[in-house]
Protein backbone atom coordinates (compact mmCIF):
# COMPACT_ATOMS: atom_id res chain seq x y z
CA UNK A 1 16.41 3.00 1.05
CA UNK A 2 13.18 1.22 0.74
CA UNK A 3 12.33 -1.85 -2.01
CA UNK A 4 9.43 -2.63 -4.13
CA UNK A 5 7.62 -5.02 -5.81
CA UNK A 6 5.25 -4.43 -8.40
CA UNK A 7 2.89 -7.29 -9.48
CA UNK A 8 0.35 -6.90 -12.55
CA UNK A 9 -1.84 -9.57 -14.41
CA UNK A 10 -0.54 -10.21 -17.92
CA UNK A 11 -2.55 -10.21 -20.74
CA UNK A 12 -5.32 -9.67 -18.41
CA UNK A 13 -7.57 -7.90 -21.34
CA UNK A 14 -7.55 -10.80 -23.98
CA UNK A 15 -7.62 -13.26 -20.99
CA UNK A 16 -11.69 -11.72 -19.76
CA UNK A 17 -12.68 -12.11 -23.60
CA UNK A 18 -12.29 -15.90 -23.43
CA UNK A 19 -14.43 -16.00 -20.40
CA UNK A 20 -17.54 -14.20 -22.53
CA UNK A 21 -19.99 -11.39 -21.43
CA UNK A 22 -21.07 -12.96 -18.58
CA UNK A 23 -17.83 -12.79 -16.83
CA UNK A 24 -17.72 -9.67 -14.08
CA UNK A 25 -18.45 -12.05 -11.22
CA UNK A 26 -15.87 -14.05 -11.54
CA UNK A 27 -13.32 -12.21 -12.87
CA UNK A 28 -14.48 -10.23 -8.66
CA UNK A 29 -14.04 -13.20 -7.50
CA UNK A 30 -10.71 -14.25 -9.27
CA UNK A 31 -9.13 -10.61 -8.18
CA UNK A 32 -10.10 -11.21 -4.39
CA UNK A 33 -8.30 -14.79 -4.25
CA UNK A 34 -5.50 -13.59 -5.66
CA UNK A 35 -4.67 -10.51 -3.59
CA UNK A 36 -5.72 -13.11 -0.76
CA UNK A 37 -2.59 -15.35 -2.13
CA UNK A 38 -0.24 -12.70 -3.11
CA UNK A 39 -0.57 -11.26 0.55
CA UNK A 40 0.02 -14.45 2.72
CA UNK A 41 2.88 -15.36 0.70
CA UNK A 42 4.67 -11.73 0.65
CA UNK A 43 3.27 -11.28 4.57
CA UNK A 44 5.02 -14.58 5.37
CA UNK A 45 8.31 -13.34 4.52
CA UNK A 46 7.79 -10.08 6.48
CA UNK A 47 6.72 -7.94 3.84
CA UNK A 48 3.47 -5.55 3.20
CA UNK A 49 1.13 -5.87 -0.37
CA UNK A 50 -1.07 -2.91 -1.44
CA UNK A 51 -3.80 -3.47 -3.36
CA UNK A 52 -3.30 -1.05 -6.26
CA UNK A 53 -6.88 -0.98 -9.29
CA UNK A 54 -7.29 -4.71 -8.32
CA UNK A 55 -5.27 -6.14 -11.13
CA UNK A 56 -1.74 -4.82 -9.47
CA UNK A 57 -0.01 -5.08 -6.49
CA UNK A 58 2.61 -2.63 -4.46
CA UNK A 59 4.77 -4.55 -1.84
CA UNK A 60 7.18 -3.65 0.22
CA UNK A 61 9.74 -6.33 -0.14
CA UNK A 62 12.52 -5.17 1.55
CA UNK A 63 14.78 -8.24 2.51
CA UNK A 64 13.61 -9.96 -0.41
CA UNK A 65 16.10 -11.53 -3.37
CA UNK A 66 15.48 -12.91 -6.21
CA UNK A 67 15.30 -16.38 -5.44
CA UNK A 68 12.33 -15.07 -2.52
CA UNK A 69 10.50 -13.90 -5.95
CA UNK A 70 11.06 -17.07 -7.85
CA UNK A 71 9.70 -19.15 -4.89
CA UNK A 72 6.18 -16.61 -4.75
CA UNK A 73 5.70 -16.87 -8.55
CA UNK A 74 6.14 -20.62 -8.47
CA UNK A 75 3.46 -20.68 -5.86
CA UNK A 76 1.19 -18.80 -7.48
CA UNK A 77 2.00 -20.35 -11.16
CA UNK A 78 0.49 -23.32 -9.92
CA UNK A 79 -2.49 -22.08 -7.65
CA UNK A 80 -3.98 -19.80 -10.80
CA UNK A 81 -4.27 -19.63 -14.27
CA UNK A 82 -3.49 -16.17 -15.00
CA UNK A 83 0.17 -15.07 -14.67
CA UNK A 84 1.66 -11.85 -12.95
CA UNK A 85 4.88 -10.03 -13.46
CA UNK A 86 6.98 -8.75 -10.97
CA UNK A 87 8.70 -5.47 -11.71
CA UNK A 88 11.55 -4.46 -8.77
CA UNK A 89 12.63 -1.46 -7.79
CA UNK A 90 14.49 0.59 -5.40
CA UNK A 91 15.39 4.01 -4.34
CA UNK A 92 15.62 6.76 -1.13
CA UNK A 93 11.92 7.29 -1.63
CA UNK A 94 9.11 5.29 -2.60
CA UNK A 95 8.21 7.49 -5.43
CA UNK A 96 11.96 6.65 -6.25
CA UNK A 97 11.65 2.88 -6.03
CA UNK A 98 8.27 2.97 -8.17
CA UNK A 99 10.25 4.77 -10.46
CA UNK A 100 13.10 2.03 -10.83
CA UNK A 101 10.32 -0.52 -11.10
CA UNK A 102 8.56 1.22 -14.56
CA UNK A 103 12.30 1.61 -15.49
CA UNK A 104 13.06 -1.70 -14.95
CA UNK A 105 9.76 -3.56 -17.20
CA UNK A 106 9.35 -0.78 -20.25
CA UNK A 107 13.26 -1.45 -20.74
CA UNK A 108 13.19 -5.06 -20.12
CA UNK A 109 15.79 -5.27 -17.22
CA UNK A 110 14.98 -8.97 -17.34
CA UNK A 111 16.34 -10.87 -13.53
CA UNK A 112 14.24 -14.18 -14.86
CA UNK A 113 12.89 -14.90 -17.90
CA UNK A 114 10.81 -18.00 -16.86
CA UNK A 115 8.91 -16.60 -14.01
CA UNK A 116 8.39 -12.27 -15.63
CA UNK A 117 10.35 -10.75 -13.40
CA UNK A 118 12.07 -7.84 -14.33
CA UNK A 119 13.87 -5.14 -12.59
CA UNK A 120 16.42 -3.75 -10.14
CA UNK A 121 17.15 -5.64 -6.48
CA UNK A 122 18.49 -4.18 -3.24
CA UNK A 123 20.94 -5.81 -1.65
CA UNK A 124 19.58 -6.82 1.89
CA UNK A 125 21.59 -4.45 4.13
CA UNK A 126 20.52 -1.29 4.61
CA UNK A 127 16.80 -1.09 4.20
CA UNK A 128 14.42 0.73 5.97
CA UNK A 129 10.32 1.50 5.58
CA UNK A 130 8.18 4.08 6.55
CA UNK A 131 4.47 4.32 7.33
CA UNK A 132 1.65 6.51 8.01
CA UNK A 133 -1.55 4.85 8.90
CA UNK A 134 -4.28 7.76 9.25
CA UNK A 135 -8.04 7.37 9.85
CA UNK A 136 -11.03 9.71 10.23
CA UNK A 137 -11.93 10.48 13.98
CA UNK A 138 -15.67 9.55 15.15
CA UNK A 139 -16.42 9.10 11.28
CA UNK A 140 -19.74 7.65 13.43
CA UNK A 141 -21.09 10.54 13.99
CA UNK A 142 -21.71 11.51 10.14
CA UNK A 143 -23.38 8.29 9.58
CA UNK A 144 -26.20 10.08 11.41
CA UNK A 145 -26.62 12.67 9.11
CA UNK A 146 -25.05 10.71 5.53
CA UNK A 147 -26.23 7.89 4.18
CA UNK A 148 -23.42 4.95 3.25
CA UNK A 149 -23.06 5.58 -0.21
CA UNK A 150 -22.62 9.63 0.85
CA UNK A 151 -19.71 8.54 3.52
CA UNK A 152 -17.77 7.17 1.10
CA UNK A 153 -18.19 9.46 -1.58
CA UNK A 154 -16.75 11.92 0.94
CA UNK A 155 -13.91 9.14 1.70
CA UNK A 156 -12.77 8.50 -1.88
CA UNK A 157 -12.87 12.90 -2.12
CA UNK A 158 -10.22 12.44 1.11
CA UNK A 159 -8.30 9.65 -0.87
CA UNK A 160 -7.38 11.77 -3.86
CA UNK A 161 -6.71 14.28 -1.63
CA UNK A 162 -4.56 13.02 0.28
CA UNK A 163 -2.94 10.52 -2.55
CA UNK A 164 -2.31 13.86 -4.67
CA UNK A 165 -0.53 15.68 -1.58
CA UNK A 166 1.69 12.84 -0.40
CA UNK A 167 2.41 11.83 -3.93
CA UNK A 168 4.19 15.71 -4.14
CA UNK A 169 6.17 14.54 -1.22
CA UNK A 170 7.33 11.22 -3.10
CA UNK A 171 5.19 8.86 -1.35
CA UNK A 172 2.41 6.35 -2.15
CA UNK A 173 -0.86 6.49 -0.72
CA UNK A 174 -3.00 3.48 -0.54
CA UNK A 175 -6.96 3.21 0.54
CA UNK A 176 -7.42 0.21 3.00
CA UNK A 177 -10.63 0.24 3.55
CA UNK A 178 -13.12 1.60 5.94
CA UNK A 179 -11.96 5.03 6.65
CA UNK A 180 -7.77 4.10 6.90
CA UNK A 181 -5.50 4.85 4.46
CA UNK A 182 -1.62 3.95 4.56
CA UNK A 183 1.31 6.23 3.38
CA UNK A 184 4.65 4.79 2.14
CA UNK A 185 6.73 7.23 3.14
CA UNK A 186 9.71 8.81 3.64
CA UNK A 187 10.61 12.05 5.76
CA UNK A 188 9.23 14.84 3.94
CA UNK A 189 6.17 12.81 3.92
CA UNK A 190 6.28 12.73 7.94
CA UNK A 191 7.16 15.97 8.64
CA UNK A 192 4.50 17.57 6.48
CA UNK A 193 1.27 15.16 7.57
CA UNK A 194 0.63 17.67 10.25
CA UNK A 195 -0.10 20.51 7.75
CA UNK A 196 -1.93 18.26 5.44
CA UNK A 197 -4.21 16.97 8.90
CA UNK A 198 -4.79 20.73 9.39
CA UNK A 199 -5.60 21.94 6.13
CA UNK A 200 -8.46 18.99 5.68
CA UNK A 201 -9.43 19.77 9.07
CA UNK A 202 -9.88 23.49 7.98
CA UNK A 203 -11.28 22.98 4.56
CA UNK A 204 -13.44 19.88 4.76
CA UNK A 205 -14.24 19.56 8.88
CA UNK A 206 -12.62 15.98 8.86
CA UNK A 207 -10.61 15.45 11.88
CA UNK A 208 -7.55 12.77 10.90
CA UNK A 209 -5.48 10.72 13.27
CA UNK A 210 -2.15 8.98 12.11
CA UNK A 211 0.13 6.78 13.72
CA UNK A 212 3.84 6.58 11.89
CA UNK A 213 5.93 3.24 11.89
CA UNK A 214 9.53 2.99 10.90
CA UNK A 215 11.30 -0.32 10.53
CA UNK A 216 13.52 -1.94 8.36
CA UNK A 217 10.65 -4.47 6.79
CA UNK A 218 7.18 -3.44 5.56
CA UNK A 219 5.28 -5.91 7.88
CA UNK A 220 7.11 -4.45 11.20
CA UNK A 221 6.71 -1.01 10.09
CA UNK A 222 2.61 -1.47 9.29
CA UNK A 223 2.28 -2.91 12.98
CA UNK A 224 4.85 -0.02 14.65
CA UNK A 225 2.04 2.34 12.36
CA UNK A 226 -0.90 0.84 13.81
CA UNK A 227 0.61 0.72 17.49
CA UNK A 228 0.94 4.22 17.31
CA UNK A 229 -2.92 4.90 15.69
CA UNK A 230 -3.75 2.44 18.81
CA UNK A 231 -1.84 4.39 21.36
CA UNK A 232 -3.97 7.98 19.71
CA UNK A 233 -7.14 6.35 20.41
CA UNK A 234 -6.00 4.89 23.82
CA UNK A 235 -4.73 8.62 25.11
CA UNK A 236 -8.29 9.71 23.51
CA UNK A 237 -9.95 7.38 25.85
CA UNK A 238 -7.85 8.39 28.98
CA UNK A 239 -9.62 11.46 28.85
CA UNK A 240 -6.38 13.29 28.43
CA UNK A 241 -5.46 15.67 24.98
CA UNK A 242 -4.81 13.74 22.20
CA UNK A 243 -2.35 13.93 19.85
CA UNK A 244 -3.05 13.55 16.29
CA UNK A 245 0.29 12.27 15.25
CA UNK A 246 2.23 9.28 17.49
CA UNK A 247 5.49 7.58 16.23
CA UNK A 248 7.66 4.68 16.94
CA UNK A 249 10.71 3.05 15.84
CA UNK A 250 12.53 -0.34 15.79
């Protein structure tokens, strides 16, 4: 059972207007300090944010209650002048627990007026989050033949691929930059990553690594993820045969 948390700018549209035409730099600028905010606050209390079309955030809040919620939005009441809502949600896959989430705001489950949030929360037993952290082996050596703008042209083409394939398994795909992507997922995520791997491998000559993390908070389950994409590359360097998939537990 995994937990999210869903935060979106309010009246974000009618909010730009005031700030007249000349307004895309900030409004950059605005978006980047608050997904800087938004993720020390949720990483502080163990948990994972995913930037999701820069005016919404995905975090995995397992753990988290409602007065955890409260406390963030109070923070970050007073630190900006746009406000957020929080829609929670929960379920045995994280397709599931986006699900609850919607649910949760279009039929105004309301858990506190005061502070927007809205939803459905877990109780803190029981929870439990998995991720796949993949990246594109020696993506290097196509710099020598593409030019920047061409490599990532050819990563967002891997994004939607891979975000449309995962998304059939009931999990959430998220670009983090570079050429890594993260997968909230569950286990029909995991057990099919080999055959997506192979099939971009076959149809698109992009070699993928990914290291899986499970834990019971989003924080511990990202570093388990990246341990194993670290412990890839390090049996890459050995010299010996790499695998392309590594996983660990807590």
């Amino acid at each position: 059972m995994i937990q999210l948390s869903i935060l979106k700018i309010t009246e974000y549209g009618p909010w730009t207007l005031t700030l007249g035409s000349d307004r895309e730099h900030e409004l950059q600028m605005l978006q980047s300090s608050l997904y800087k905010e938004v993720h020390k606050l949720f990483s502080d209390k163990s948990c994972i944010v995913f930037l999701n079309r820069s005016d919404e955030f995905f975090v995995i809040s397992n753990g988290l209650d409602l007065d955890d919620h409260i406390q963030i939005q109070k923070s970050l009441y007073s630190l900006f002048d746009v406000r957020l809502n929080i829609s929670i949600g929960y379920g045995n896959s994280p397709f599931e627990a986006n699900l609850k989430a919607y649910e949760g705001k279009k039929n105004k489950i309301v858990l506190n007026e005061e502070y927007g949030i809205f939803g459905f929360i877990k109780e803190k037993s029981g929870s439990h989050a998995s991720i796949m952290h993949l990246d594109v082996d020696d993506l290097s050596s196509r710099r020598k033949t593409n030019s920047p703008y061409e490599i990532s042209s050819i990563i967002f083409e891997l994004y939607s691929k891979m975000s449309k394939f995962f998304l059939e398994k009931n999990s959430l795909t998220f670009f983090m930059g570079g050429d890594n992507f993260m997968v909230v997922s569950n286990d029909e995520a995991k057990n099919s990553v080999q055959s997506f791997i192979d099939m971009i491998k076959n149809d698109d000559d992009i070699f993928l690594n990914c290291g899986i993390g499970n834990a019971s908070t989003g924080r511990d389950a990202v570093k388990l993820a990246t341990k194993s994409l670290d412990t890839i590359r390090e049996i890459r360097d050995s010299g010996k045969e790499k695998p392309e998939v590594y996983e660990l537990s807590c």
